[in-house]
PDB file of N, CA and C in Angstrom:
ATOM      1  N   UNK A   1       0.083  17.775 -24.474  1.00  0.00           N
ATOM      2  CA  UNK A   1      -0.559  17.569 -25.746  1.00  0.00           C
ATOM      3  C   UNK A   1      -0.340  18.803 -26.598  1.00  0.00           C
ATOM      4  N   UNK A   2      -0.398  18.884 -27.858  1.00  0.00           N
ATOM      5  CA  UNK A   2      -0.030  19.586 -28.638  1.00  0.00           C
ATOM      6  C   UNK A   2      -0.934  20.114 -29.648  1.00  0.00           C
ATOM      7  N   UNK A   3      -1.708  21.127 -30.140  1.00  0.00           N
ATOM      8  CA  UNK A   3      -2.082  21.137 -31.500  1.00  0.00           C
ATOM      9  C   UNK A   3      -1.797  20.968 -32.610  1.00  0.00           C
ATOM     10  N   UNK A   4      -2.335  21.333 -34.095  1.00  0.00           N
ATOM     11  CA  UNK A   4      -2.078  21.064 -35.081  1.00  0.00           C
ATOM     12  C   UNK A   4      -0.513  22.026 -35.235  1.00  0.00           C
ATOM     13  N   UNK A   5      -0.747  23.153 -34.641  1.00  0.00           N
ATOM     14  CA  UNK A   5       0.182  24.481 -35.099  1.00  0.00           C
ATOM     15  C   UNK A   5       1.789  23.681 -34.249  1.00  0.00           C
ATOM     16  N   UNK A   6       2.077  22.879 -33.066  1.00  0.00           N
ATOM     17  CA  UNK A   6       3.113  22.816 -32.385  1.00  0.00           C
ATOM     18  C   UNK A   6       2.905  24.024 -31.062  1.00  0.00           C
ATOM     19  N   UNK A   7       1.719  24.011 -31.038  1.00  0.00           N
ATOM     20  CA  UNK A   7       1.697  25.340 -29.510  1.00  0.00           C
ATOM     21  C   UNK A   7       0.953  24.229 -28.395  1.00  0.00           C
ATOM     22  N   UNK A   8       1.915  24.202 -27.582  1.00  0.00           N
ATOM     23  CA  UNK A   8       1.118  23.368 -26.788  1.00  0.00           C
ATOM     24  C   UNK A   8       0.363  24.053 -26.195  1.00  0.00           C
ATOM     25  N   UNK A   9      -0.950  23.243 -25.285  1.00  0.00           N
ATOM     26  CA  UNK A   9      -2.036  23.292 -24.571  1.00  0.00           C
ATOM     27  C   UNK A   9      -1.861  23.131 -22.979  1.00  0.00           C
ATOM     28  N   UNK A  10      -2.907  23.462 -22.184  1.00  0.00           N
ATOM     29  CA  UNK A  10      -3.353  23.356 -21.309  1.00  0.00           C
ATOM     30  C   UNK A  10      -4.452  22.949 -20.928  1.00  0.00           C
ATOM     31  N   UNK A  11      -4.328  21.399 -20.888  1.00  0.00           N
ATOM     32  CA  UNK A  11      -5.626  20.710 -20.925  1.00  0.00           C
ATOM     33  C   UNK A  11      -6.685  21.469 -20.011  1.00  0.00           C
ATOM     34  N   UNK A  12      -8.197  21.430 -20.356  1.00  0.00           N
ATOM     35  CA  UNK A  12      -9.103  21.753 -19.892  1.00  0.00           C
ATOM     36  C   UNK A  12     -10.771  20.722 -19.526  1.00  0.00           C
ATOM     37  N   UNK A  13     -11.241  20.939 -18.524  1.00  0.00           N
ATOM     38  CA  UNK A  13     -12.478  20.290 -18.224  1.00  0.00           C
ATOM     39  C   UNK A  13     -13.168  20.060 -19.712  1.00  0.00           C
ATOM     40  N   UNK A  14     -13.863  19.272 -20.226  1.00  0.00           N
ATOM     41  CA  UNK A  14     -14.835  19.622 -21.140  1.00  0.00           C
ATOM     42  C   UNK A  14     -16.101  19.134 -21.034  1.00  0.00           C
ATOM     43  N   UNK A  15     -17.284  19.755 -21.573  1.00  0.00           N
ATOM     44  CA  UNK A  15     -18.611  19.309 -21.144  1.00  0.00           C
ATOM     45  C   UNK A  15     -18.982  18.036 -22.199  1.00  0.00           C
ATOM     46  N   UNK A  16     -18.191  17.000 -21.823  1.00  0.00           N
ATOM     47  CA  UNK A  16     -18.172  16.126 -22.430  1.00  0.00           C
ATOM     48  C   UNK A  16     -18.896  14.521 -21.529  1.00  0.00           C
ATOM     49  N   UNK A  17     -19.530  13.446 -21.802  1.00  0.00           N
ATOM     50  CA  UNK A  17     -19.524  12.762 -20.521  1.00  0.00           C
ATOM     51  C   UNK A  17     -19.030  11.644 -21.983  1.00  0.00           C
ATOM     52  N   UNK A  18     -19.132  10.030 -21.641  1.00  0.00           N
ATOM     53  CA  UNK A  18     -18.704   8.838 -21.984  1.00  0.00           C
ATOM     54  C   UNK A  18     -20.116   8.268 -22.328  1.00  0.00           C
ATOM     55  N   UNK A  19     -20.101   7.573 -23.614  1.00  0.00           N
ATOM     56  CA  UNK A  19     -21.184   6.623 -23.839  1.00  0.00           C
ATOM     57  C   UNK A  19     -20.540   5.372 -23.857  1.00  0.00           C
ATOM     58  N   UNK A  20     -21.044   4.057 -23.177  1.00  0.00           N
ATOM     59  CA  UNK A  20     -20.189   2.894 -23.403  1.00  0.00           C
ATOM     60  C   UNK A  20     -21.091   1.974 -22.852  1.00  0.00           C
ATOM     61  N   UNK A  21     -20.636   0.661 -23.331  1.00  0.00           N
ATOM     62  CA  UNK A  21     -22.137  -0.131 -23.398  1.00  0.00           C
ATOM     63  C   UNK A  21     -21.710  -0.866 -21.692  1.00  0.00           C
ATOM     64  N   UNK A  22     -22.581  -1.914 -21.120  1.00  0.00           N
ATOM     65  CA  UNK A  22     -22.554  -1.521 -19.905  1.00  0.00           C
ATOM     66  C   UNK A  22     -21.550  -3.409 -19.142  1.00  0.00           C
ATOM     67  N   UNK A  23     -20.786  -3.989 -20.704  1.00  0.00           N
ATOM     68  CA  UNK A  23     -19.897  -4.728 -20.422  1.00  0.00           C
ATOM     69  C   UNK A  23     -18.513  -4.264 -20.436  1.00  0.00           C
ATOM     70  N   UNK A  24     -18.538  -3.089 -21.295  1.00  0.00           N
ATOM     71  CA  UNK A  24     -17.184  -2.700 -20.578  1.00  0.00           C
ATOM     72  C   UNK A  24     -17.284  -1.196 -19.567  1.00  0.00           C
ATOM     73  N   UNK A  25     -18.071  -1.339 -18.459  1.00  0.00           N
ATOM     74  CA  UNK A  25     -17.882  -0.555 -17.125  1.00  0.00           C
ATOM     75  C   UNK A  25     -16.394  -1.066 -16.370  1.00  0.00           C
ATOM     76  N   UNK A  26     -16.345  -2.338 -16.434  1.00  0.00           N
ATOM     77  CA  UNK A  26     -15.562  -3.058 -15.776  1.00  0.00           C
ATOM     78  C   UNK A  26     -14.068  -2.484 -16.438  1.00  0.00           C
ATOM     79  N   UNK A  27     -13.702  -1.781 -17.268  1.00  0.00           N
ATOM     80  CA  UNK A  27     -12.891  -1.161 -17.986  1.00  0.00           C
ATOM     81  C   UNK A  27     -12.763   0.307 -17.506  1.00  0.00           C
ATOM     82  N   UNK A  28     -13.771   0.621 -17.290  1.00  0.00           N
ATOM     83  CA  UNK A  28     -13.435   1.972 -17.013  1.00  0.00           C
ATOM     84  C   UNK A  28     -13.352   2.145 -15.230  1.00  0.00           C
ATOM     85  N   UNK A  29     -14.104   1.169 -14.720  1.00  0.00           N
ATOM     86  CA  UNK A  29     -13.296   0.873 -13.390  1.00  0.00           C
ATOM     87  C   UNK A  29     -11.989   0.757 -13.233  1.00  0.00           C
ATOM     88  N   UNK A  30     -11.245  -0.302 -13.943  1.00  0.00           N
ATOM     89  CA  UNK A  30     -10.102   0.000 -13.640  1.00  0.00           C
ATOM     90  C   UNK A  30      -8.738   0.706 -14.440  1.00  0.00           C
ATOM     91  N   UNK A  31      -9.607   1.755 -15.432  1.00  0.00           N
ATOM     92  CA  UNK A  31      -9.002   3.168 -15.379  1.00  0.00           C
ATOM     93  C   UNK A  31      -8.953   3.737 -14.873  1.00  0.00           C
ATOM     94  N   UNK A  32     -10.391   3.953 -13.949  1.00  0.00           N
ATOM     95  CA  UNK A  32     -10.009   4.787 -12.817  1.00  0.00           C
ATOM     96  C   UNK A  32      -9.688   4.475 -11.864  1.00  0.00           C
ATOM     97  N   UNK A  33      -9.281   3.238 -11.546  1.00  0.00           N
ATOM     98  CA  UNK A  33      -8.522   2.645 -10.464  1.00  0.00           C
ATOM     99  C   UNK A  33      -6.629   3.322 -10.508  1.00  0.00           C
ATOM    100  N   UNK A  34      -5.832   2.964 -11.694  1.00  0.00           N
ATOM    101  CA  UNK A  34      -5.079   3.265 -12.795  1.00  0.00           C
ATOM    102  C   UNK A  34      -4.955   5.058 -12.375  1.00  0.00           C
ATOM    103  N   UNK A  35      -5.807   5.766 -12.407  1.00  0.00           N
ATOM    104  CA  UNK A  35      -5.612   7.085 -12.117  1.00  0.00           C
ATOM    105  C   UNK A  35      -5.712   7.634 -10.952  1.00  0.00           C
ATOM    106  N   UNK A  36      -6.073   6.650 -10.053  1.00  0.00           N
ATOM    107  CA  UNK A  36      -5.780   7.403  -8.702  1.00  0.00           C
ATOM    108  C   UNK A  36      -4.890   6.421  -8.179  1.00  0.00           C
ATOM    109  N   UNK A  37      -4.126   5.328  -8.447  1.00  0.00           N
ATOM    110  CA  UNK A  37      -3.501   5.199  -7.908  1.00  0.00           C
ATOM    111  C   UNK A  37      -1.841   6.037  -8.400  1.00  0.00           C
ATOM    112  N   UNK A  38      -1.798   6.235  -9.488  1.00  0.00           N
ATOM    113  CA  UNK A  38      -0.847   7.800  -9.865  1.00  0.00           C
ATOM    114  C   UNK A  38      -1.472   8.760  -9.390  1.00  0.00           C
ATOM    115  N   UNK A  39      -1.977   8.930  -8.668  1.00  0.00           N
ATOM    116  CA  UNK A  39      -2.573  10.655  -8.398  1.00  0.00           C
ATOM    117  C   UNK A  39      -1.395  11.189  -8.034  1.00  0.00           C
ATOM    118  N   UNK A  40      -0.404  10.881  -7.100  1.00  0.00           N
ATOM    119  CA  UNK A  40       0.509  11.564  -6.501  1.00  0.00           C
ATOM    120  C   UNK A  40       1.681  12.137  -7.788  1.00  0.00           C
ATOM    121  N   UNK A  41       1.709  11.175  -8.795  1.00  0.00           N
ATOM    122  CA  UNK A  41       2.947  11.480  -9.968  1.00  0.00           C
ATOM    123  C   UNK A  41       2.164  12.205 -11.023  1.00  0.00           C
ATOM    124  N   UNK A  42       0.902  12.687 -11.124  1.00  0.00           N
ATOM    125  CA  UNK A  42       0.303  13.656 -11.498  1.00  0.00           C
ATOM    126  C   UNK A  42       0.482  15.017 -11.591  1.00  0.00           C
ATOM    127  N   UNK A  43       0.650  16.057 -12.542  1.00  0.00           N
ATOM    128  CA  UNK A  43       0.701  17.435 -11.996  1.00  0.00           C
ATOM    129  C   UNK A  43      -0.353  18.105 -11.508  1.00  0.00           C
ATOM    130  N   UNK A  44      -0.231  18.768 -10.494  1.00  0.00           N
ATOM    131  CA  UNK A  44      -1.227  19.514  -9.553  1.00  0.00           C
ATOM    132  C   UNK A  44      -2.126  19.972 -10.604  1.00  0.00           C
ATOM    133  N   UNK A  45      -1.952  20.775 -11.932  1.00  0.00           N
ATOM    134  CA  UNK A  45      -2.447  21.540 -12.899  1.00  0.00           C
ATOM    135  C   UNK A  45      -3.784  20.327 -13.466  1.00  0.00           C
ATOM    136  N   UNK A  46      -2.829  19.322 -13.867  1.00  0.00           N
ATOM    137  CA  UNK A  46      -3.566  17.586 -14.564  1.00  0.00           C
ATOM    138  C   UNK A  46      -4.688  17.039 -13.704  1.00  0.00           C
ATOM    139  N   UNK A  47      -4.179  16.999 -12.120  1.00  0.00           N
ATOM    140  CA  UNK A  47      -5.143  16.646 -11.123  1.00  0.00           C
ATOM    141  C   UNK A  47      -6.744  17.738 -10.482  1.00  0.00           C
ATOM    142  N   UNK A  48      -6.359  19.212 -10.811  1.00  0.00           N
ATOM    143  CA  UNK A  48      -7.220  20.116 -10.611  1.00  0.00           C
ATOM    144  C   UNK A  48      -8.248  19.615 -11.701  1.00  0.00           C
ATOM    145  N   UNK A  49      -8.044  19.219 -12.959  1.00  0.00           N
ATOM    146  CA  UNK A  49      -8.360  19.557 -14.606  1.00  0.00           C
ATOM    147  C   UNK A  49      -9.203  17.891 -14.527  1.00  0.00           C
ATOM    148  N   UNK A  50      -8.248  16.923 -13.865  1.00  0.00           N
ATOM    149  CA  UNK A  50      -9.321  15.236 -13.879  1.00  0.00           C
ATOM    150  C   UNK A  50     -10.813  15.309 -12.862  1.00  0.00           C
ATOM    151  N   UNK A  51     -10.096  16.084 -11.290  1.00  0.00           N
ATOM    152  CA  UNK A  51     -11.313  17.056 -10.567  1.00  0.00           C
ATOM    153  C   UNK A  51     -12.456  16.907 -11.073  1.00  0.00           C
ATOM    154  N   UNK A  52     -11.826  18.786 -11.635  1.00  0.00           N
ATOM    155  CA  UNK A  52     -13.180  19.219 -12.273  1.00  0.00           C
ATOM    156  C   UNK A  52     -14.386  18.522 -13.405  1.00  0.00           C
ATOM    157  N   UNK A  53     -13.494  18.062 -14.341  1.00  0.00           N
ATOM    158  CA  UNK A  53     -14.187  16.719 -15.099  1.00  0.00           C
ATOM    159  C   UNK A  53     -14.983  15.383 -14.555  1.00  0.00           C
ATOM    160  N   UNK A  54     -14.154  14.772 -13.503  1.00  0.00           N
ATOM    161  CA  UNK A  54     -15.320  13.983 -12.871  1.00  0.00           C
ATOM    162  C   UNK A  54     -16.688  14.307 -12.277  1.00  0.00           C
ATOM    163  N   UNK A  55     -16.344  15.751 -11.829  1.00  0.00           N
ATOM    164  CA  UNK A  55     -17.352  16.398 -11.196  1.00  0.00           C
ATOM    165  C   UNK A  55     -18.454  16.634 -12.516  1.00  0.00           C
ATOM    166  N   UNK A  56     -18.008  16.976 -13.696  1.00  0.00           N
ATOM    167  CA  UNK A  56     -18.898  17.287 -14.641  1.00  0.00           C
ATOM    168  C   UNK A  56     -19.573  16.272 -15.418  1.00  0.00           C
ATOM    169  N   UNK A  57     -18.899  14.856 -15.687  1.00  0.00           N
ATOM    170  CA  UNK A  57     -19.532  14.164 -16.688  1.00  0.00           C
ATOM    171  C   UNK A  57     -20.989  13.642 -16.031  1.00  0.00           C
ATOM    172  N   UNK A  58     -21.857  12.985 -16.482  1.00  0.00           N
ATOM    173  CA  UNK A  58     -23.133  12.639 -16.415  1.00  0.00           C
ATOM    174  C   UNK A  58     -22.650  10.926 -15.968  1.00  0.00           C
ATOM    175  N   UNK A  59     -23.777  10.220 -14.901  1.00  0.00           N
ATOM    176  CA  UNK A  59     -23.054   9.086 -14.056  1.00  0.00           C
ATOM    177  C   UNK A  59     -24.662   8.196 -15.137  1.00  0.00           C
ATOM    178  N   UNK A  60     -24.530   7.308 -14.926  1.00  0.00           N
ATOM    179  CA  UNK A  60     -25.785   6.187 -14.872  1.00  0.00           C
ATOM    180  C   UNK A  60     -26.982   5.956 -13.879  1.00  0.00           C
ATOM    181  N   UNK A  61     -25.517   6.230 -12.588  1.00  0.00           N
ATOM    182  CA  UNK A  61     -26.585   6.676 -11.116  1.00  0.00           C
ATOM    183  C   UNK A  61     -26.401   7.902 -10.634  1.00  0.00           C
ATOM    184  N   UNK A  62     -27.328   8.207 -10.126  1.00  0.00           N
ATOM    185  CA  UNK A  62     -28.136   9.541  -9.944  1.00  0.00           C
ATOM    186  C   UNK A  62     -27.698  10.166  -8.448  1.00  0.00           C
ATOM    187  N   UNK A  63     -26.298  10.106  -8.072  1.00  0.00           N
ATOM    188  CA  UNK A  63     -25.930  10.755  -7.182  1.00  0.00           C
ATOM    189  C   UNK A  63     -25.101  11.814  -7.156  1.00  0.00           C
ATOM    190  N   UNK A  64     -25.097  12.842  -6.235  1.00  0.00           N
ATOM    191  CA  UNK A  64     -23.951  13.167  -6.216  1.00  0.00           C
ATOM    192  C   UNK A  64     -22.844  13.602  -6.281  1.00  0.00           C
ATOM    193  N   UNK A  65     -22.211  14.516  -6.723  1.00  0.00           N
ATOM    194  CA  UNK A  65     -20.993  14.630  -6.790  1.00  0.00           C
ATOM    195  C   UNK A  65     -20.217  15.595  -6.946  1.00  0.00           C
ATOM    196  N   UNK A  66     -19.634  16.024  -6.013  1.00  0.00           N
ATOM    197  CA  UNK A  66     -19.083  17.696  -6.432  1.00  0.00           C
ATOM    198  C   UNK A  66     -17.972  17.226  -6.234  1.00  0.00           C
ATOM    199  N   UNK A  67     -16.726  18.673  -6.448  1.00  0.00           N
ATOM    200  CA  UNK A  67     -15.501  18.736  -6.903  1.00  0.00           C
ATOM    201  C   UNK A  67     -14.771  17.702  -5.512  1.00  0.00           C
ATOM    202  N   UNK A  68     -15.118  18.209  -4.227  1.00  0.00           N
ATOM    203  CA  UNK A  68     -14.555  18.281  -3.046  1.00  0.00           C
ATOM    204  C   UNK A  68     -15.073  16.608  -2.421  1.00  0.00           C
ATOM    205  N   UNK A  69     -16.234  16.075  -3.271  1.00  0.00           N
ATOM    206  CA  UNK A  69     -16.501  14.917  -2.960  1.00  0.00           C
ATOM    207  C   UNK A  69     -15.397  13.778  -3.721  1.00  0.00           C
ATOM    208  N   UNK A  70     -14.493  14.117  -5.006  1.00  0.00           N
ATOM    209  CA  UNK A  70     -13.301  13.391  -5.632  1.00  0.00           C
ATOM    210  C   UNK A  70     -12.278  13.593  -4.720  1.00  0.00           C
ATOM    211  N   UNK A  71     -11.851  14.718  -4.471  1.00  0.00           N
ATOM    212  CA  UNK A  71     -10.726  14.888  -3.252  1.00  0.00           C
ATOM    213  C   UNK A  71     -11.188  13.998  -2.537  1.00  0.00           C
ATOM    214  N   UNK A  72     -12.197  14.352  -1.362  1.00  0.00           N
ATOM    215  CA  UNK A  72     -11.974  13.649  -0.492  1.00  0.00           C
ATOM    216  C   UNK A  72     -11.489  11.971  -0.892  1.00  0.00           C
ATOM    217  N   UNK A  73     -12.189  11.789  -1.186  1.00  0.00           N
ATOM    218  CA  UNK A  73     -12.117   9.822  -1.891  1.00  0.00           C
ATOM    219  C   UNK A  73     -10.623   9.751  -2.116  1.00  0.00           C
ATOM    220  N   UNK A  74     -10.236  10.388  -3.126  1.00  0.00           N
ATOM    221  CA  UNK A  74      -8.866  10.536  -3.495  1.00  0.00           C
ATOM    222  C   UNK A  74      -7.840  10.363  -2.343  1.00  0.00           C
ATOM    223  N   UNK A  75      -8.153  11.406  -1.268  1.00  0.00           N
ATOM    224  CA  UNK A  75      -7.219  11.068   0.074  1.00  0.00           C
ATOM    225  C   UNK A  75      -7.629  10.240   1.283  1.00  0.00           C
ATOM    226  N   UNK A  76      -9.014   9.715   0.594  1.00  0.00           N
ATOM    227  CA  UNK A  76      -9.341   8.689   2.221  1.00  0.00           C
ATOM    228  C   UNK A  76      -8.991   6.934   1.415  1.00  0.00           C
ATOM    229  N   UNK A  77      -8.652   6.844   0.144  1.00  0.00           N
ATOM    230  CA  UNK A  77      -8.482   5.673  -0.707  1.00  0.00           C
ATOM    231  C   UNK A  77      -7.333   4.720   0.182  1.00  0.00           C
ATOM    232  N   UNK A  78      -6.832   3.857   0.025  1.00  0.00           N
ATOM    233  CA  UNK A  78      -6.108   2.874   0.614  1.00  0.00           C
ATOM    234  C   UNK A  78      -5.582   2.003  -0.747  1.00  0.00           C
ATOM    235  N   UNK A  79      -4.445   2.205  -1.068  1.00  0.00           N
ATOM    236  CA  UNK A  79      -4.185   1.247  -1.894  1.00  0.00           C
ATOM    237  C   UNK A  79      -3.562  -0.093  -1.423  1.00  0.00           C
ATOM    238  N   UNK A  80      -3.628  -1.774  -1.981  1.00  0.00           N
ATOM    239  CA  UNK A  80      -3.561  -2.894  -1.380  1.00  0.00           C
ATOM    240  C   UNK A  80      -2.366  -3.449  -1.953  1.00  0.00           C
ATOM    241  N   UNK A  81      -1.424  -3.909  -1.734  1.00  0.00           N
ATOM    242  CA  UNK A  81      -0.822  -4.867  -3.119  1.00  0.00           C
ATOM    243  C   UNK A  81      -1.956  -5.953  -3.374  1.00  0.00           C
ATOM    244  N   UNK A  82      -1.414  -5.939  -4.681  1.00  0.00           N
ATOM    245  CA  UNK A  82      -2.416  -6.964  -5.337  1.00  0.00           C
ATOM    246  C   UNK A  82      -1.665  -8.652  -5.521  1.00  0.00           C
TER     247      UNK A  82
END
């Protein structure tokens, strides 16, 4: 991604979370379905940076969740053909 100037960036975590009404969850399920199943064609830099962000945004439910709890998931996942 790029700024206004042409200097590119290095994406970063932001203390940002998602407001969205609660018919399209089913959307953002399978974005994040969509992103871990590229995890591997990801750059290490991109995948540290999605991490840390999941770990930060605010959930609906009240569990949970540190950096090392996305890894794990990430490498115990099973993908199916569909």
């Amino acid at each position: 991604m790029s700024s206004d100037h042409g200097v590119s960036r290095s994406p970063k975590a932001m203390a940002l979370t998602l407001k969205y009404q609660d018919s399209d969850e089913h959307l953002l399920r399978r974005l994040g379905q969509a992103v871990v199943l590229q995890w591997d064609e990801l750059p290490d830099a991109l995948q540290d940076v999605l991490i840390d962000q999941a770990a930060g945004v605010a959930d609906r439910e009240d569990a949970p969740h540190e950096a090392a709890d996305f890894e794990r998931f990430i490498r115990g996942v099973k993908a199916k053909a569909v």
